[in-house]
Protein backbone atom coordinates (compact mmCIF):
# COMPACT_ATOMS: atom_id res chain seq x y z
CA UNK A 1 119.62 105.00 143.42
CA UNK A 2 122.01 106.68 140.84
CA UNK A 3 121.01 106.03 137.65
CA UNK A 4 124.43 106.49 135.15
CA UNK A 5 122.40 106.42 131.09
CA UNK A 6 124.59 105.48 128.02
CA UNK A 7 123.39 106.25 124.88
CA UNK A 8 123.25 104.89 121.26
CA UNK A 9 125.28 105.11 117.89
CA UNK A 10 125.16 108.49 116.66
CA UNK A 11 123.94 109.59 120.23
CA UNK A 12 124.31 112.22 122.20
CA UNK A 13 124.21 111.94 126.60
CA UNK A 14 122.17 114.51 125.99
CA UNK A 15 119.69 112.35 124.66
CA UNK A 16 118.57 111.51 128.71
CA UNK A 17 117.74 114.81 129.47
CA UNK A 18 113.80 114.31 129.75
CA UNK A 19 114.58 110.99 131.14
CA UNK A 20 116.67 112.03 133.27
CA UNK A 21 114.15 114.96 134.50
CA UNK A 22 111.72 112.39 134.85
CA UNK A 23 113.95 110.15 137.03
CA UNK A 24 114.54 113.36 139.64
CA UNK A 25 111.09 113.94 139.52
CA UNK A 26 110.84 110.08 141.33
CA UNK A 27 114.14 110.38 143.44
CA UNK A 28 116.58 109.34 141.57
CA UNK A 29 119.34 110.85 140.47
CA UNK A 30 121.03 110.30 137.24
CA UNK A 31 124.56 110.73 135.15
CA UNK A 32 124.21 110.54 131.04
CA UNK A 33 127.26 109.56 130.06
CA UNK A 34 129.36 111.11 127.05
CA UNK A 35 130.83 107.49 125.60
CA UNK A 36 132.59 109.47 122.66
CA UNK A 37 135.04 110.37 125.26
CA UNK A 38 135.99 106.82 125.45
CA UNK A 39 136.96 107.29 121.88
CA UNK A 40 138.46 110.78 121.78
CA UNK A 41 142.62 109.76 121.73
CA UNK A 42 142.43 106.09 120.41
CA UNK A 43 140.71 102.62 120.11
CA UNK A 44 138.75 101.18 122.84
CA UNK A 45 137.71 97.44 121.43
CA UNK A 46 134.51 96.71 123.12
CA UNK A 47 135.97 94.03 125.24
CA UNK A 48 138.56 96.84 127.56
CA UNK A 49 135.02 99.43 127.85
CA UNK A 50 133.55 97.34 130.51
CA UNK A 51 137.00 97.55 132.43
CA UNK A 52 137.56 100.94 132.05
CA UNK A 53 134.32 102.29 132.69
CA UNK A 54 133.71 100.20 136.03
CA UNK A 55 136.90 101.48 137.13
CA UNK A 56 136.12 105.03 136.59
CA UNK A 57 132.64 104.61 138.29
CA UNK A 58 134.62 103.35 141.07
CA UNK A 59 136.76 105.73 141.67
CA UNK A 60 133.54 108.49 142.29
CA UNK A 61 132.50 109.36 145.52
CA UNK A 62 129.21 107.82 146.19
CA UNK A 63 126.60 108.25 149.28
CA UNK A 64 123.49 106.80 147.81
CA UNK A 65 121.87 103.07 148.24
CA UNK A 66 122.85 101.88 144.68
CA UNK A 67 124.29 102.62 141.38
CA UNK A 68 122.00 101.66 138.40
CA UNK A 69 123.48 101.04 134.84
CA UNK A 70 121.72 101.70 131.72
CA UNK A 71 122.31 101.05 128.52
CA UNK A 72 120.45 101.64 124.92
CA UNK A 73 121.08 100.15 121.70
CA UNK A 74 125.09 100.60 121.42
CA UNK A 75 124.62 101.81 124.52
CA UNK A 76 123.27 98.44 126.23
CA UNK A 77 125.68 96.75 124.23
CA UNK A 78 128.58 98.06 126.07
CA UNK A 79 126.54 98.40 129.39
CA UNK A 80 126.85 94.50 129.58
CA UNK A 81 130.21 93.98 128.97
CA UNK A 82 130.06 96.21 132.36
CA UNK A 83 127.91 93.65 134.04
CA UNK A 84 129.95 90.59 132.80
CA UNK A 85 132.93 92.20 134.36
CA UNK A 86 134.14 90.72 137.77
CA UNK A 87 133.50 92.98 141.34
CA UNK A 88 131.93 95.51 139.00
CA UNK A 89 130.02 98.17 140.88
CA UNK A 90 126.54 97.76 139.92
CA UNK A 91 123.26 96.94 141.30
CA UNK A 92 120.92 96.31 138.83
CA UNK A 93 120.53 97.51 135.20
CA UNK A 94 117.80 98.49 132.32
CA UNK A 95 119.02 96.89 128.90
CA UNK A 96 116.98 98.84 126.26
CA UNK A 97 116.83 97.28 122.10
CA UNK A 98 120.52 95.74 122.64
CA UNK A 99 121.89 92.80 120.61
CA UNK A 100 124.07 90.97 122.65
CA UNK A 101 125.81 89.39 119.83
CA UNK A 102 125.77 87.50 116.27
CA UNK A 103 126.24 83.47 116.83
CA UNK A 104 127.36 83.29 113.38
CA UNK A 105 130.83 84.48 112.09
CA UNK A 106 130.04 84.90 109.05
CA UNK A 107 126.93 87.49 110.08
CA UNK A 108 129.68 88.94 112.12
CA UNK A 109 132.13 89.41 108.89
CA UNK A 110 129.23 90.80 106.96
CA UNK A 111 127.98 93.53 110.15
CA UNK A 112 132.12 94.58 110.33
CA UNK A 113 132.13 95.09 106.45
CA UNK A 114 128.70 97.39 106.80
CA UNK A 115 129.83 99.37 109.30
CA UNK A 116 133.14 99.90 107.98
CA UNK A 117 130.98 101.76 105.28
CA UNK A 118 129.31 103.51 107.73
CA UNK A 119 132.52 105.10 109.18
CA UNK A 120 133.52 105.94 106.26
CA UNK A 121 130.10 108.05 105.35
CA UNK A 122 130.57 109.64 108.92
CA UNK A 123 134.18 110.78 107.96
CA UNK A 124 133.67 111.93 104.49
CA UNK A 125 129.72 112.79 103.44
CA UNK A 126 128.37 116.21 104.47
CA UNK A 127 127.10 115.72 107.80
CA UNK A 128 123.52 116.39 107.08
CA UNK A 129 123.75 113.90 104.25
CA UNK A 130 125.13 111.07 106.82
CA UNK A 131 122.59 112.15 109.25
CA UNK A 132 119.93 111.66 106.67
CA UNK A 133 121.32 108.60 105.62
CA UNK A 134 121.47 106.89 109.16
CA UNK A 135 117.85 108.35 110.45
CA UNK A 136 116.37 106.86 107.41
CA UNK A 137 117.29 103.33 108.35
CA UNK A 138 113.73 101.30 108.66
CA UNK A 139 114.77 100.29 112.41
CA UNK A 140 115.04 103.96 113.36
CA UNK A 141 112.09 105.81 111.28
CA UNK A 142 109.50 107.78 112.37
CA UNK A 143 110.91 108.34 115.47
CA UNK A 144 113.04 111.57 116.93
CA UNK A 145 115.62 111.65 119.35
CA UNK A 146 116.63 115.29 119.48
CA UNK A 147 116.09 118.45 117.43
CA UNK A 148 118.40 119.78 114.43
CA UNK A 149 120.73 122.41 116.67
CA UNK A 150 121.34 118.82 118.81
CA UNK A 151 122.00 116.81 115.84
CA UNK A 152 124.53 119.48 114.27
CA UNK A 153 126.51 119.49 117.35
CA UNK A 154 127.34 115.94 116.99
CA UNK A 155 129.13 117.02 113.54
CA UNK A 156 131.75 117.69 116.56
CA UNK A 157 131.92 113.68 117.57
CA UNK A 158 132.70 112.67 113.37
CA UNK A 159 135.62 111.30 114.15
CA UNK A 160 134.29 109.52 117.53
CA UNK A 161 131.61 108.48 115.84
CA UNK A 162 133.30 106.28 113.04
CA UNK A 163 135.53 104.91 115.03
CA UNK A 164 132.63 103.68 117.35
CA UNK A 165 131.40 101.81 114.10
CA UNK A 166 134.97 100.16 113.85
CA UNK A 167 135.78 99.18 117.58
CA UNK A 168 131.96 98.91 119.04
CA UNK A 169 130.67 97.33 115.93
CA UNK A 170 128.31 94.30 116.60
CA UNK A 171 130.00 92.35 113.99
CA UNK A 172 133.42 93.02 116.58
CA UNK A 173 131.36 91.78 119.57
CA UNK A 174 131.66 88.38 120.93
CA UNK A 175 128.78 86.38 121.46
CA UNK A 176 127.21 87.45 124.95
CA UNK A 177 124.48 85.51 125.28
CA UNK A 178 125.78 82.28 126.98
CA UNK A 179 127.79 84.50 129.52
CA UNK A 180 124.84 86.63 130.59
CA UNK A 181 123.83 83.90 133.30
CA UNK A 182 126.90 84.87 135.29
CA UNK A 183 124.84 88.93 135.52
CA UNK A 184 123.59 88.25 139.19
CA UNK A 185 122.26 91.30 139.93
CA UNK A 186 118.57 92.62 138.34
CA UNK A 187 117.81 93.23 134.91
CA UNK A 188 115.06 95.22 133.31
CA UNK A 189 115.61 94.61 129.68
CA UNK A 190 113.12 96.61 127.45
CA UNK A 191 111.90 95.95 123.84
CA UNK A 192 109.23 97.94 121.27
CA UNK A 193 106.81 95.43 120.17
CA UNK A 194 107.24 96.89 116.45
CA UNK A 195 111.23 96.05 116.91
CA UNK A 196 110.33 91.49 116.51
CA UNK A 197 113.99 91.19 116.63
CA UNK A 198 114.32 93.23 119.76
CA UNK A 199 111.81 91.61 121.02
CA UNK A 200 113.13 88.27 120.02
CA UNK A 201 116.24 89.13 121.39
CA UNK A 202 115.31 89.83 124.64
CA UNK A 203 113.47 86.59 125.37
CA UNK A 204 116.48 84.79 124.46
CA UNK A 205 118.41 87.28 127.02
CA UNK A 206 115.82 86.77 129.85
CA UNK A 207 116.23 83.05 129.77
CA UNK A 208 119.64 83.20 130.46
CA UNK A 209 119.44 85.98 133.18
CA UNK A 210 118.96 85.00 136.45
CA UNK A 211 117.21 88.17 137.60
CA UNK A 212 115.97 89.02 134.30
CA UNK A 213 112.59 90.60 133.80
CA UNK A 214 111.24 91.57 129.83
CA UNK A 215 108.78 94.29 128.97
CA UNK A 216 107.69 94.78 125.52
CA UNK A 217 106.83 98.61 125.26
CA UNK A 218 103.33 99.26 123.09
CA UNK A 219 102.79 100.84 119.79
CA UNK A 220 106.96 101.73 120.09
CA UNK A 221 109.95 100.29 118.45
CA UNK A 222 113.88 100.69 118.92
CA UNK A 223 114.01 103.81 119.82
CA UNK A 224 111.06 102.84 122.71
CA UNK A 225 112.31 105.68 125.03
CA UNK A 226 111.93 108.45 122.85
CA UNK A 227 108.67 106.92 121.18
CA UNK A 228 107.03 106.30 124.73
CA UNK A 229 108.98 108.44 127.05
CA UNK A 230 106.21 108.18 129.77
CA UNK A 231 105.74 105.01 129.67
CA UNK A 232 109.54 104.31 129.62
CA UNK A 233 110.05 106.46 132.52
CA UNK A 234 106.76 104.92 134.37
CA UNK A 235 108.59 101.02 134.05
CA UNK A 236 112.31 102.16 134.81
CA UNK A 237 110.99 104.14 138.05
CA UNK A 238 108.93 100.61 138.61
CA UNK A 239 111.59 98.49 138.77
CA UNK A 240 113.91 101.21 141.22
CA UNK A 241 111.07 101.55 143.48
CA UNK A 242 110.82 97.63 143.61
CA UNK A 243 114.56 97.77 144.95
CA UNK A 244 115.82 96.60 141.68
């Protein structure tokens, strides 16, 4: 099984690396994926990404038994507009902390509006000072993704970055939930038990999911694979030795 990782807002693909070690280390091979360069020469509204990545997976010469999509936080987000796409080419996926949507315009008015702010910060603030900013969010404390020369380098992705809080916004995504029973393949979707909404989130997901399986991670939160990367890697490799 191929494994192809997207990451989250303010992410780098580089973020898999241990993952993606650990992965080899069970047979599987994996591709982390560099979504900025979805954003590098103009919009991408979250609605085309599913298209245009499926295509270019597509078009990649491919000997293995299966190709394996996953997706976390932003990440996920986008991985299933993949999976609601028609003859796309996957056979099972791992949906980590996504949202997959706001029922309520309104709620959807008032995410655009807050991450139109954060675009801005990413254009203008010093990039330390954004970085700050963002890793100090409640949802994301406490818990490390990758070390300062990493984090610097995304200073590279500023531009990228803010328009990903424009076009991939959750306040610009249309409710998913009610389309997710038309995902016919198998889905490991993944929650921290100290992220409730997460974890609320993903029950509602399972329901509708026809293959749908839901594992709360212990004493993690949103950022579960980074907070429990053994125990991450230990149910991913699970669920591809199962057959997916």
């Amino acid at each position: 099984m191929e494994c192809w990782c997207l990451h989250g807002s303010v992410g780098l693909a580089s973020d898999w690396r241990t993952f993606g070690k650990s992965l080899a280390g069970n047979g599987f091979s994996s591709r982390a994926v560099d979504l900025w360069r979805f954003l590098a020469c103009e919009s991408l509204p979250l609605g085309a990404f599913g298209a245009v990545l499926n295509a270019e997976v597509g078009g990649q010469v491919f000997r293995g038994n299966g190709r394996v999509l996953i997706g976390y936080s932003m990440g996920g987000r986008l991985a299933l507009h993949s999976l609601l796409e028609k003859n796309h080419p996957w056979q099972a996926a791992v949906i980590i902390s996504a949202h997959p949507g706001l029922e309520d315009a309104a709620q959807r008015a008032e995410r655009r509006t807050k991450d139109a702010e954060w675009a801005a910060r990413a254009l203008t603030l010093p990039w330390q000072e954004f970085l700050t900013a963002w890793e100090a969010q409640p949802v994301l404390a406490n818990a490390n993704v990758r070390d300062a020369a990493a984090a610097a380098r995304l200073q590279q992705q500023r531009r990228e970055i803010a328009r990903s809080f424009v076009d991939w916004s959750l306040g610009a995504q249309q409710p998913l939930l009610a389309r997710l029973a038309s995902i016919d393949v198998p889905v490991l979707w993944l929650a921290g038990e100290n992220d409730p909404v997460a974890c609320d989130l993903g029950k509602q997901a399972v329901a509708k999911l026809p293959k749908g399986v839901l594992e709360i991670a212990p004493a993690a939160g949103h950022r579960l694979p980074w907070q429990v990367p053994e125990w991450f890697a230990q149910r991913v490799c699970h669920f591809l030795h199962l057959g997916a």
